[in-house]
C-alpha atoms as a PDB file:
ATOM      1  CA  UNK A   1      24.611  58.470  -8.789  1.00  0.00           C
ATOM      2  CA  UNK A   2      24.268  59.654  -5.394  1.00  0.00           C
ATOM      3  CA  UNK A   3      27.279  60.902  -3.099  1.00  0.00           C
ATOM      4  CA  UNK A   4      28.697  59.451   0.205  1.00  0.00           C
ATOM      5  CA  UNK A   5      27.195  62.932   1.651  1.00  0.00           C
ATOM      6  CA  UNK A   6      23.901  62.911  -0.253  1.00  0.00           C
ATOM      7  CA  UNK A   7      23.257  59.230   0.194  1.00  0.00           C
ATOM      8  CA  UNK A   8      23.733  60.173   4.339  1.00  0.00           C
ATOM      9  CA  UNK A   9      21.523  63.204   4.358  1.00  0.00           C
ATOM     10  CA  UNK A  10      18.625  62.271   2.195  1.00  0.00           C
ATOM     11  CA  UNK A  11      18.410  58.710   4.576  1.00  0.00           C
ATOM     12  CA  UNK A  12      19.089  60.660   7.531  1.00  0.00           C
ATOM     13  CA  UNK A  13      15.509  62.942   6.990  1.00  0.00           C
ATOM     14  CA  UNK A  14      13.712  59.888   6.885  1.00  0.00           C
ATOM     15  CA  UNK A  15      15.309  58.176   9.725  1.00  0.00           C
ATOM     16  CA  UNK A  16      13.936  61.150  11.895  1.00  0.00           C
ATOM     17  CA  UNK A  17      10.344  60.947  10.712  1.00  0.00           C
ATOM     18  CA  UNK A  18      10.399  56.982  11.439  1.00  0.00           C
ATOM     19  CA  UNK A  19      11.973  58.561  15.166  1.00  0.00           C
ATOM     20  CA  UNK A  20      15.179  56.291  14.329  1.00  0.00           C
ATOM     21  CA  UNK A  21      18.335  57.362  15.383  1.00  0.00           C
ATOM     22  CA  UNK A  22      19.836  59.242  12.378  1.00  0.00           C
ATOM     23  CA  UNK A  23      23.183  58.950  13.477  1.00  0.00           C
ATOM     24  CA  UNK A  24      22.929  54.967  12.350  1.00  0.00           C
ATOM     25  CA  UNK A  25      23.271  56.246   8.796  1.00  0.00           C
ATOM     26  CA  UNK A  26      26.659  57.943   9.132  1.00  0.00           C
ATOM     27  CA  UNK A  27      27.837  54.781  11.135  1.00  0.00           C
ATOM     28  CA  UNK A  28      26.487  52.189   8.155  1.00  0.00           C
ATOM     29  CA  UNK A  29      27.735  54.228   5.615  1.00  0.00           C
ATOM     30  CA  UNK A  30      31.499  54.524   7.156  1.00  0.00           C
ATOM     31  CA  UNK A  31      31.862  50.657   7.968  1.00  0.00           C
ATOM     32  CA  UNK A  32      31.012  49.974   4.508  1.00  0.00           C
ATOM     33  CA  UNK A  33      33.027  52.299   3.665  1.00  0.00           C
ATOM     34  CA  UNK A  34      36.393  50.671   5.863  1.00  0.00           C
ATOM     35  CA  UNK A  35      35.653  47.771   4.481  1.00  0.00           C
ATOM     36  CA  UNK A  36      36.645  48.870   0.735  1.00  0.00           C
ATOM     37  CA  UNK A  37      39.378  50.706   2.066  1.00  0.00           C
ATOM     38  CA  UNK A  38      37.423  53.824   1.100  1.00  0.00           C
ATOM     39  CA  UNK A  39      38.152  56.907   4.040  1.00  0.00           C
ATOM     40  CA  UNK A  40      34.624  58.342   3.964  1.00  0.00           C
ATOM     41  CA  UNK A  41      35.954  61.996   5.166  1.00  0.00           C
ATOM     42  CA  UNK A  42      38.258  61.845   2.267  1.00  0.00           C
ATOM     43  CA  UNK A  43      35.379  61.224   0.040  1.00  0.00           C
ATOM     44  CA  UNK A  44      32.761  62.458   1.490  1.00  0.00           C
ATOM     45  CA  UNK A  45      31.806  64.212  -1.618  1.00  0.00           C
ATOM     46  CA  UNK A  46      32.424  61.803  -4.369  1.00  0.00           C
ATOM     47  CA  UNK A  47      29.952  59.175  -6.142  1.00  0.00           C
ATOM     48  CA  UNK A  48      29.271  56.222  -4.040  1.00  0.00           C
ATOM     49  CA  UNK A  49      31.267  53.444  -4.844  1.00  0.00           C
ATOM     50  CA  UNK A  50      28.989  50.780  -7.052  1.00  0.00           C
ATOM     51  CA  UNK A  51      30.045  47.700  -4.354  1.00  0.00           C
ATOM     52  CA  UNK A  52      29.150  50.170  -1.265  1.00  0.00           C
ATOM     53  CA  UNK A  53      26.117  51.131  -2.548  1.00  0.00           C
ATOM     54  CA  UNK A  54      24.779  47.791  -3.689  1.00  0.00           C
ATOM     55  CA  UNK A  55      25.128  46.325   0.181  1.00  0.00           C
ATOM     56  CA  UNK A  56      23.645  49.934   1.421  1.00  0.00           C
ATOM     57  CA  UNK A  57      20.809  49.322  -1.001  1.00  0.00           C
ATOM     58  CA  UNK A  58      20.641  45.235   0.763  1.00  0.00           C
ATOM     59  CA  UNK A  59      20.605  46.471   4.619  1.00  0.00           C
ATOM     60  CA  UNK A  60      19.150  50.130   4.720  1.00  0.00           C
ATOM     61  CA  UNK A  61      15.404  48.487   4.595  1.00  0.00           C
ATOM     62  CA  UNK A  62      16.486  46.073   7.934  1.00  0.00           C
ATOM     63  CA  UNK A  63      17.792  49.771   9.215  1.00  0.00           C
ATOM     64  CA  UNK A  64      14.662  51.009   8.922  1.00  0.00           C
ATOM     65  CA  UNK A  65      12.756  48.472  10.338  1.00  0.00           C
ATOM     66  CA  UNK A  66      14.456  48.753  13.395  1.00  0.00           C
ATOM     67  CA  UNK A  67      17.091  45.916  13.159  1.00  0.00           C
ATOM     68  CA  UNK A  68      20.138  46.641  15.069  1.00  0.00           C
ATOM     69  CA  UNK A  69      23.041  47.645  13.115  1.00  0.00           C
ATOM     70  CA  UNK A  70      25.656  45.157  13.922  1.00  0.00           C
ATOM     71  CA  UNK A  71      23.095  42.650  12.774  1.00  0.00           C
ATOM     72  CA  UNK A  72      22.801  44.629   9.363  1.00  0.00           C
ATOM     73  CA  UNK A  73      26.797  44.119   9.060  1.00  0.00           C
ATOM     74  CA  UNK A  74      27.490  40.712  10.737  1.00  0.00           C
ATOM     75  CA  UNK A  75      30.277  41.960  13.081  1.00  0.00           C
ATOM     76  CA  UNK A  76      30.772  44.242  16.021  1.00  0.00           C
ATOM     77  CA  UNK A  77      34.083  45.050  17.839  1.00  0.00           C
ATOM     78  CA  UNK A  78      34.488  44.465  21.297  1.00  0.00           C
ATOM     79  CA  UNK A  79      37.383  45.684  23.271  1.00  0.00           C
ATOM     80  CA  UNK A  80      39.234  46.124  20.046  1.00  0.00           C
ATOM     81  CA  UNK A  81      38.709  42.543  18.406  1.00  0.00           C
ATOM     82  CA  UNK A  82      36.151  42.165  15.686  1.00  0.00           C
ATOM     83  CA  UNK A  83      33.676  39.573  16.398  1.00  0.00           C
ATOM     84  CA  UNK A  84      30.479  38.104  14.223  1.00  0.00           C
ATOM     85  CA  UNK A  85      27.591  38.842  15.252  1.00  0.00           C
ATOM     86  CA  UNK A  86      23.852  37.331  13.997  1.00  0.00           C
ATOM     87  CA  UNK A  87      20.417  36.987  15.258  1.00  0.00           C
ATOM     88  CA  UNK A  88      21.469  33.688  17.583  1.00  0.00           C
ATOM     89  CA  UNK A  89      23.826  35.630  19.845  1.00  0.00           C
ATOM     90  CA  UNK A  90      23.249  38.700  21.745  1.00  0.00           C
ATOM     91  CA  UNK A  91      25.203  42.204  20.720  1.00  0.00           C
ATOM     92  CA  UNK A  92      28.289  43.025  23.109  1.00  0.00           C
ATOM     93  CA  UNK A  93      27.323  45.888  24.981  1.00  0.00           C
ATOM     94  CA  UNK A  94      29.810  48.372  26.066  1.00  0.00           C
ATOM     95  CA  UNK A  95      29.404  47.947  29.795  1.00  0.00           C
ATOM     96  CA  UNK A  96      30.605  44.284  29.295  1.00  0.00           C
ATOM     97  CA  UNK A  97      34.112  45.820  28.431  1.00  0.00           C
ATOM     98  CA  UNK A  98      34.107  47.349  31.682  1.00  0.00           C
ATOM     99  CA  UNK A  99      33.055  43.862  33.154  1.00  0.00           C
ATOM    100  CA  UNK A 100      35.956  42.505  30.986  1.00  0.00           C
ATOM    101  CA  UNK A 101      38.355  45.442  31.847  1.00  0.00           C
ATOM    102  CA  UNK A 102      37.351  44.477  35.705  1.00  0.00           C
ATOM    103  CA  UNK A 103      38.825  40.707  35.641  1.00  0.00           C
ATOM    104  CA  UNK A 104      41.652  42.158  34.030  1.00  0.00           C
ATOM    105  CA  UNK A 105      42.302  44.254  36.753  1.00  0.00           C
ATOM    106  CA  UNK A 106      41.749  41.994  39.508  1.00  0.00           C
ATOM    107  CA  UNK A 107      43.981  39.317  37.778  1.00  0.00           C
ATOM    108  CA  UNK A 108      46.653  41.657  37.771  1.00  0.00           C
ATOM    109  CA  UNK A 109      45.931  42.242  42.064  1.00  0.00           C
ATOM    110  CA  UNK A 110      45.226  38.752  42.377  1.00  0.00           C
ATOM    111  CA  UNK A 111      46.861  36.409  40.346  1.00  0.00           C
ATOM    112  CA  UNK A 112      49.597  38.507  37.942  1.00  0.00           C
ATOM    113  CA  UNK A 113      52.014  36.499  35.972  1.00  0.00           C
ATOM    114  CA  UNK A 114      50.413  32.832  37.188  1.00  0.00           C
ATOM    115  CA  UNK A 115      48.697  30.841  34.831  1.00  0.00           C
ATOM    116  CA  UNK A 116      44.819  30.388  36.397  1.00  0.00           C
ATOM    117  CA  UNK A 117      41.819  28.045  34.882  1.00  0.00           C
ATOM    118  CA  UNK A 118      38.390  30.659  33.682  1.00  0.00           C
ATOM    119  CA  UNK A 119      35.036  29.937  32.795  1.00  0.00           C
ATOM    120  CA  UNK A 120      32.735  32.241  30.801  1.00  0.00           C
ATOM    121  CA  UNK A 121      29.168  30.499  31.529  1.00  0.00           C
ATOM    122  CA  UNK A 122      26.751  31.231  28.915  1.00  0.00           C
ATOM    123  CA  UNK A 123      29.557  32.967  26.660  1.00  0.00           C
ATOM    124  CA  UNK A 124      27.227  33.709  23.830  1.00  0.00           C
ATOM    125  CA  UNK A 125      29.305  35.357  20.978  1.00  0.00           C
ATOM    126  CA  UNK A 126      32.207  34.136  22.679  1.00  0.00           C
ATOM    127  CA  UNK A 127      33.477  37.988  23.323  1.00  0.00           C
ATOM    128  CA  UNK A 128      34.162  37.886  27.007  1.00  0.00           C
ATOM    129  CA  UNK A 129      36.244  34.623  26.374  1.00  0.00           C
ATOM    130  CA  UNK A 130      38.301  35.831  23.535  1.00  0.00           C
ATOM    131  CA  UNK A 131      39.157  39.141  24.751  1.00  0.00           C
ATOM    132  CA  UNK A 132      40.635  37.711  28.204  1.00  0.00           C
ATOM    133  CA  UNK A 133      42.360  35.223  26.558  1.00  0.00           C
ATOM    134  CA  UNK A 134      43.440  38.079  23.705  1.00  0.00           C
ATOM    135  CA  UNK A 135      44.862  39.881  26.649  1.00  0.00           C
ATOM    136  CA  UNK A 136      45.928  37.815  29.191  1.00  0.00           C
ATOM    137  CA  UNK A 137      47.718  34.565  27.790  1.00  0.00           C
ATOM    138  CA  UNK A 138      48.211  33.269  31.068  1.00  0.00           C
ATOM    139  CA  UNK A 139      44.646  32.521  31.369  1.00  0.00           C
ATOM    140  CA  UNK A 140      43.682  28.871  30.468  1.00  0.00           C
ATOM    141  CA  UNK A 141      40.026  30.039  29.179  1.00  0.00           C
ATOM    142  CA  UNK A 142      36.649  27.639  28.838  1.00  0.00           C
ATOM    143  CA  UNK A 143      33.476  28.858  27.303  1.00  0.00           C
ATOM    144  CA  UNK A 144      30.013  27.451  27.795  1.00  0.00           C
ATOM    145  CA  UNK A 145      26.096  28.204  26.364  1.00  0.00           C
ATOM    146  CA  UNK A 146      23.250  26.081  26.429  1.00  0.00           C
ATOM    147  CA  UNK A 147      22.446  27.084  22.552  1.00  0.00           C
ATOM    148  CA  UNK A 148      24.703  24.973  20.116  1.00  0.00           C
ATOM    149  CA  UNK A 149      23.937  27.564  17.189  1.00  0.00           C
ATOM    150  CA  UNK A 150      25.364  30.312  20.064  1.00  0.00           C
ATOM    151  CA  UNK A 151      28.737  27.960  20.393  1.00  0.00           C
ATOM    152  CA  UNK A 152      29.024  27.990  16.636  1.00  0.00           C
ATOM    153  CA  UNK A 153      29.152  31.873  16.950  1.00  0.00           C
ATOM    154  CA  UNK A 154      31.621  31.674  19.543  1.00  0.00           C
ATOM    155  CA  UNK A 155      33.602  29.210  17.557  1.00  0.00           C
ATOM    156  CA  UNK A 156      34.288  31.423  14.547  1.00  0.00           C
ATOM    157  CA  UNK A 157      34.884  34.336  16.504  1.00  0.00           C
ATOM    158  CA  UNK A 158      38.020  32.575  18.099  1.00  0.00           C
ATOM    159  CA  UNK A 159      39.000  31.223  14.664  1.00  0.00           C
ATOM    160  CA  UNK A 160      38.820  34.930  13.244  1.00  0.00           C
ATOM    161  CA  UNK A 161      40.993  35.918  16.499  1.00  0.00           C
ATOM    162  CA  UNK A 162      43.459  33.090  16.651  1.00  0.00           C
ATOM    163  CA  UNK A 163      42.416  32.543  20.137  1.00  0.00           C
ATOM    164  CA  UNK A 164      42.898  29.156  21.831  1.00  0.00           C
ATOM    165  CA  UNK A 165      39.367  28.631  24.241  1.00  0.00           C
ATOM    166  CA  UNK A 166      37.929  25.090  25.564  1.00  0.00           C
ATOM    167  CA  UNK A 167      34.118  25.127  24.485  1.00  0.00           C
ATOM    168  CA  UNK A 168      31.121  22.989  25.987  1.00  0.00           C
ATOM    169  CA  UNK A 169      27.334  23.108  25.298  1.00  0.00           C
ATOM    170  CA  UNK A 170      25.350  22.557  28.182  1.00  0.00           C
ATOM    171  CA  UNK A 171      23.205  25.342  30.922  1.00  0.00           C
ATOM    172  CA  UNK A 172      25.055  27.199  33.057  1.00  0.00           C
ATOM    173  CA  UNK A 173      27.634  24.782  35.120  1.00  0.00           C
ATOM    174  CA  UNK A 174      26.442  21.649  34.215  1.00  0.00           C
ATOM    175  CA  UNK A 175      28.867  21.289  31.072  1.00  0.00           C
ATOM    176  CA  UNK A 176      32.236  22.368  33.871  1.00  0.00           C
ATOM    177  CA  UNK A 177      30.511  19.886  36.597  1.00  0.00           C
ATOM    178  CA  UNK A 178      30.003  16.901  33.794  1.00  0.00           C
ATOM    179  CA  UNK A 179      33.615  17.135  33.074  1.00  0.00           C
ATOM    180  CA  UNK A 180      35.184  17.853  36.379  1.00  0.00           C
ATOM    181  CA  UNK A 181      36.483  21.140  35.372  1.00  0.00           C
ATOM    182  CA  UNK A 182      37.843  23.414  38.484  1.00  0.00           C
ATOM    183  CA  UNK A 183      38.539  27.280  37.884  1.00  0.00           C
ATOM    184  CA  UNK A 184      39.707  30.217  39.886  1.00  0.00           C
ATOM    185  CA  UNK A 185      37.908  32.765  37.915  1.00  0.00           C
ATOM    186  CA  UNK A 186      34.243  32.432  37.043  1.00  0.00           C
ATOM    187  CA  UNK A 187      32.442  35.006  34.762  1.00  0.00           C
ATOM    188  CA  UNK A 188      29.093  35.666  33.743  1.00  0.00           C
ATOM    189  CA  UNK A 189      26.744  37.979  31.911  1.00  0.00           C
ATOM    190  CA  UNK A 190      23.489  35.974  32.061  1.00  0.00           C
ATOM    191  CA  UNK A 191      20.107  37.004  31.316  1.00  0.00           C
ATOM    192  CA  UNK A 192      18.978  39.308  33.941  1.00  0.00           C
ATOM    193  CA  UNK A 193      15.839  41.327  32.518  1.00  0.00           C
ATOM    194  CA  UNK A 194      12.544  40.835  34.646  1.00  0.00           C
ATOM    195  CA  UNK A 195      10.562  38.491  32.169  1.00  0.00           C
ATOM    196  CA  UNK A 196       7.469  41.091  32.254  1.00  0.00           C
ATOM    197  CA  UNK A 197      10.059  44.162  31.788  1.00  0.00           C
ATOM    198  CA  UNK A 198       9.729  45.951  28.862  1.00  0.00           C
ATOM    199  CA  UNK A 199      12.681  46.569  26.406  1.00  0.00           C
ATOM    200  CA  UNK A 200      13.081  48.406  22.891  1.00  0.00           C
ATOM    201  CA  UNK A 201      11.541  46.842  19.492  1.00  0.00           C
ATOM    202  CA  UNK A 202      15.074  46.743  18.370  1.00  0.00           C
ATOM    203  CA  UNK A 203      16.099  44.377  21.254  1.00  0.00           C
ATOM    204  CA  UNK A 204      12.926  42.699  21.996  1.00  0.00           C
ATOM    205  CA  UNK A 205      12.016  41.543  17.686  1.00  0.00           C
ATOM    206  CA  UNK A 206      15.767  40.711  17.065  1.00  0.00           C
ATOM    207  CA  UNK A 207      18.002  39.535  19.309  1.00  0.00           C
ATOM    208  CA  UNK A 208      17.793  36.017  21.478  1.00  0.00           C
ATOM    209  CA  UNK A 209      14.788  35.785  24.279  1.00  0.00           C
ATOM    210  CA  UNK A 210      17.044  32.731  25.713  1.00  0.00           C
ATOM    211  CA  UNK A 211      19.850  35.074  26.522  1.00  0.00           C
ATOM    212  CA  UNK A 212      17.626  38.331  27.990  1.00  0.00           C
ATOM    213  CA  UNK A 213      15.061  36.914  30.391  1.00  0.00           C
ATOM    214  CA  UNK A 214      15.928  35.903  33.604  1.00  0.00           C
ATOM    215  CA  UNK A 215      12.473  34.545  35.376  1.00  0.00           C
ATOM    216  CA  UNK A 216      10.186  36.839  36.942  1.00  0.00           C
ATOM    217  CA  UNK A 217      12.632  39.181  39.219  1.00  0.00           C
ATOM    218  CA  UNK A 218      15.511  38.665  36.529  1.00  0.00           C
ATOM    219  CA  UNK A 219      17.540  36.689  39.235  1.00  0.00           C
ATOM    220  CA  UNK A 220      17.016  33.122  38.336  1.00  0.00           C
ATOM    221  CA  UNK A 221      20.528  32.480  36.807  1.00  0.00           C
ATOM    222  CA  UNK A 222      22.226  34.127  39.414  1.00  0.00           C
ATOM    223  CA  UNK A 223      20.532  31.659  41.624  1.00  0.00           C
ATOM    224  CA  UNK A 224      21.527  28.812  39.920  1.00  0.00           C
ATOM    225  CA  UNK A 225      25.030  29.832  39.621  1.00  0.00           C
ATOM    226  CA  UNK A 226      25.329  30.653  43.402  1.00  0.00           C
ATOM    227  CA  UNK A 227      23.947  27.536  44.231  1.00  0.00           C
ATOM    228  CA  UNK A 228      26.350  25.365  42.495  1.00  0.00           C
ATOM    229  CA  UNK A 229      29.254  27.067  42.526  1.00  0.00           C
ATOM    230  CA  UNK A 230      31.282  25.683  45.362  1.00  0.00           C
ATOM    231  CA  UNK A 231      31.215  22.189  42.667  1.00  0.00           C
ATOM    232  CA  UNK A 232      33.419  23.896  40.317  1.00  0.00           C
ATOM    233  CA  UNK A 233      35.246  26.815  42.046  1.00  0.00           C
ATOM    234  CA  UNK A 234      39.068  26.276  43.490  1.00  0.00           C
ATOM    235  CA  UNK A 235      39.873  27.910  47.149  1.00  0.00           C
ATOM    236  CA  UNK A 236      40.025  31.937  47.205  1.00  0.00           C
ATOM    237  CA  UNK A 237      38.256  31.830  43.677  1.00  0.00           C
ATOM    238  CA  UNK A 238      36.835  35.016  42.112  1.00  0.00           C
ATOM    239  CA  UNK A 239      33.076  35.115  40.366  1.00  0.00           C
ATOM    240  CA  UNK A 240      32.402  38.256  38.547  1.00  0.00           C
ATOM    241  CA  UNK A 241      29.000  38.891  36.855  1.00  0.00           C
ATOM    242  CA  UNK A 242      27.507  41.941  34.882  1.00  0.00           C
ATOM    243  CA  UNK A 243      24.081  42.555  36.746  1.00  0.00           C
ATOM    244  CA  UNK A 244      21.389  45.143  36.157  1.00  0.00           C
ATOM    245  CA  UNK A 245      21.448  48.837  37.417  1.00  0.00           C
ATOM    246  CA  UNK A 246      18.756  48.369  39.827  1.00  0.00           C
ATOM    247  CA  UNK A 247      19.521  44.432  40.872  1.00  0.00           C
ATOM    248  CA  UNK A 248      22.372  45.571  43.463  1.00  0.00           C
ATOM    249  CA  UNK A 249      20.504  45.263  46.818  1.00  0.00           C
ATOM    250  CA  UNK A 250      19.011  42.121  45.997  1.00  0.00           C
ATOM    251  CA  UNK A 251      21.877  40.322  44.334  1.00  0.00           C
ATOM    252  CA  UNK A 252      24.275  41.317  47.435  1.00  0.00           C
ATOM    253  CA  UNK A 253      21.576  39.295  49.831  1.00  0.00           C
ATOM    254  CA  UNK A 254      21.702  36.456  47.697  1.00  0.00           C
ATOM    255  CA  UNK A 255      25.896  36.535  47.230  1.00  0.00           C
ATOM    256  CA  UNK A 256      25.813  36.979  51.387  1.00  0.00           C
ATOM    257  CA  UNK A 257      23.636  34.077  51.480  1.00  0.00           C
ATOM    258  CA  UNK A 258      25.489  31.683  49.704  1.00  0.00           C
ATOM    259  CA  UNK A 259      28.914  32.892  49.856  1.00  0.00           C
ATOM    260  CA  UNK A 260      29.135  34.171  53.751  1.00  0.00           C
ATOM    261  CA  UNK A 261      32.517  35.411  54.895  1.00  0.00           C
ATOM    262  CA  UNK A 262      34.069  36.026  51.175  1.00  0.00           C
ATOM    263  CA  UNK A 263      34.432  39.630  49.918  1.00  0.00           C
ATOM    264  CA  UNK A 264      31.176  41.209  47.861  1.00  0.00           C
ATOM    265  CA  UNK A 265      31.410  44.108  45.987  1.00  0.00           C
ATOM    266  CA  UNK A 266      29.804  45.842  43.323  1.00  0.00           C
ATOM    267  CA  UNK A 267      31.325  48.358  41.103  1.00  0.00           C
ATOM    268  CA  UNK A 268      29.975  51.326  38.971  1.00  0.00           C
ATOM    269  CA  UNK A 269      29.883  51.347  35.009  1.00  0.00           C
ATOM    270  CA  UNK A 270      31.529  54.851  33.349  1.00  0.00           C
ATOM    271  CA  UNK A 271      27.905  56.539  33.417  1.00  0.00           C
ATOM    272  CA  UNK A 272      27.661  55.648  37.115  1.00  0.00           C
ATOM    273  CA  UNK A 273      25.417  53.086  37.665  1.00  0.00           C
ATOM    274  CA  UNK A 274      25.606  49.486  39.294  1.00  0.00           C
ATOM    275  CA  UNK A 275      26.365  47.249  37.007  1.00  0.00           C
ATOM    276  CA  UNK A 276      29.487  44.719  38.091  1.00  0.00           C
ATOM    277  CA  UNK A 277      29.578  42.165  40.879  1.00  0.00           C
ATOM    278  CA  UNK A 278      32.646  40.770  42.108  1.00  0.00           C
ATOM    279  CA  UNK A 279      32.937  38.046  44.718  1.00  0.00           C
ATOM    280  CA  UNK A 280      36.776  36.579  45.976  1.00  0.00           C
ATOM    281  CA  UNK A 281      35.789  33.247  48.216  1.00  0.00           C
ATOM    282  CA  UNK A 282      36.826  33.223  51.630  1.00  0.00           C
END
């Protein structure tokens, strides 16, 4: 029977020839790993354990065929809290912790120690949601998508993190406008790729169309936000939305359009690049 080590390195030479990240190995091979309780550095050199290697042996084909990893496991963490993750919801990305890490912020400015109403509009795994809520209790927290099999998702996750969030199925604000539902805080990570923009295999064959494409300039969700807004959002209200790195001109106009007077701003993510837009009403 193979070791932890020889199990990484013999997968990790064929990884390269396929051009697949290598380093995906190492990673599959430690969570299975911390899920047994086993410390892979520890035991780097000993036999694989027979339960590891049977689920290796299950997900190392998807691997290789270009399915994303946190698929392959079923979770991902995001900003510390482990959350489920399948082929109906999208995978958390790390610049959506700074999005998250963002609100937290400007609660603290804004609204510290008050309790304030937040939607998350097409919440998807239900991350956003849960890790405000995980973090800031004060927050009364409601979570929308327009894909039920998305809301189930979201569901478990804030079973799994005994997190207390309001959830409605329905497209973008029509779910918080059915039911009369005012916040302070809106936030959003909607679909925002250009339809005809191309994006990795990995991305493209796996993970939800209805929850990447956002109409031909990758704005149309913004739009419809913007434009019904002002139906759901109490006085000095924030929005915050992730956006793409080269949508920052364009979505300004648009914010400017519909929101004239309040504050706009766009912030960087860590590698630099515009990627977070905040807007406080007038």
């Amino acid at each position: 029977m193979a070791t932890y080590n020889q199990l990484i390195h013999r997968y990790r030479d064929l990884f390269m020839k396929k051009s697949l990240s290598p380093e995906v190995v190492k990673a599959f091979v430690f969570e299975l790993c911390n899920e047994y309780g086993i410390n892979l550095y520890l035991d780097l050199d000993e036999e694989a354990d027979e339960k590891v290697l049977q689920k290796f042996n299950d997900g190392i084909g998807r691997l290789l065929n270009d399915e994303p990893l946190n698929y392959v496991l079923g979770y991902t963490y995001f900003y510390g809290y482990k959350m489920i993750v399948n082929e109906k919801v999208l995978i958390p990305r790390p610049e959506t912790e700074e999005l998250t890490a963002l609100i937290l912020s400007q609660y603290d400015e804004y609204c510290a120690g008050r309790d304030v109403d937040l939607c998350d509009v097409g919440t998807g795994s239900g991350a956003i949601a849960i890790a405000l809520k995980k973090e800031e209790d004060h927050l009364r927290v409601y979570a929308s998508d327009i894909s039920e099999e998305a809301l189930s998702v979201a569901k478990e996750n804030a079973l799994l993190n005994d997190c207390k969030i309001s959830f409605y199925q329905g497209s973008m604000l029509e779910p918080y406008i059915g039911h009369g539902i005012k916040v302070d805080i809106l936030v959003s990570d909607p679909p925002y790729i250009k339809q005809n923009e191309e994006v990795e295999r990995s991305v493209y064959d796996y993970e939800p169309h209805v929850a990447l494409f956002g109409g031909d300039d990758g704005l149309r969700f913004y739009r419809e936000i913007f434009e019904n807004a002002y139906r759901i959002m109490k006085e000095q209200g924030m929005l915050f939305f992730e956006i793409g790195y080269d949508q920052k001109e364009n979505l300004t106009r648009l914010a400017e359009r519909f929101f004239p007077g309040s504050m706009i701003r766009v912030f960087k993510d860590i590698n630099g690049k515009d990627r977070m837009l905040m807007i406080k009403l007038k």
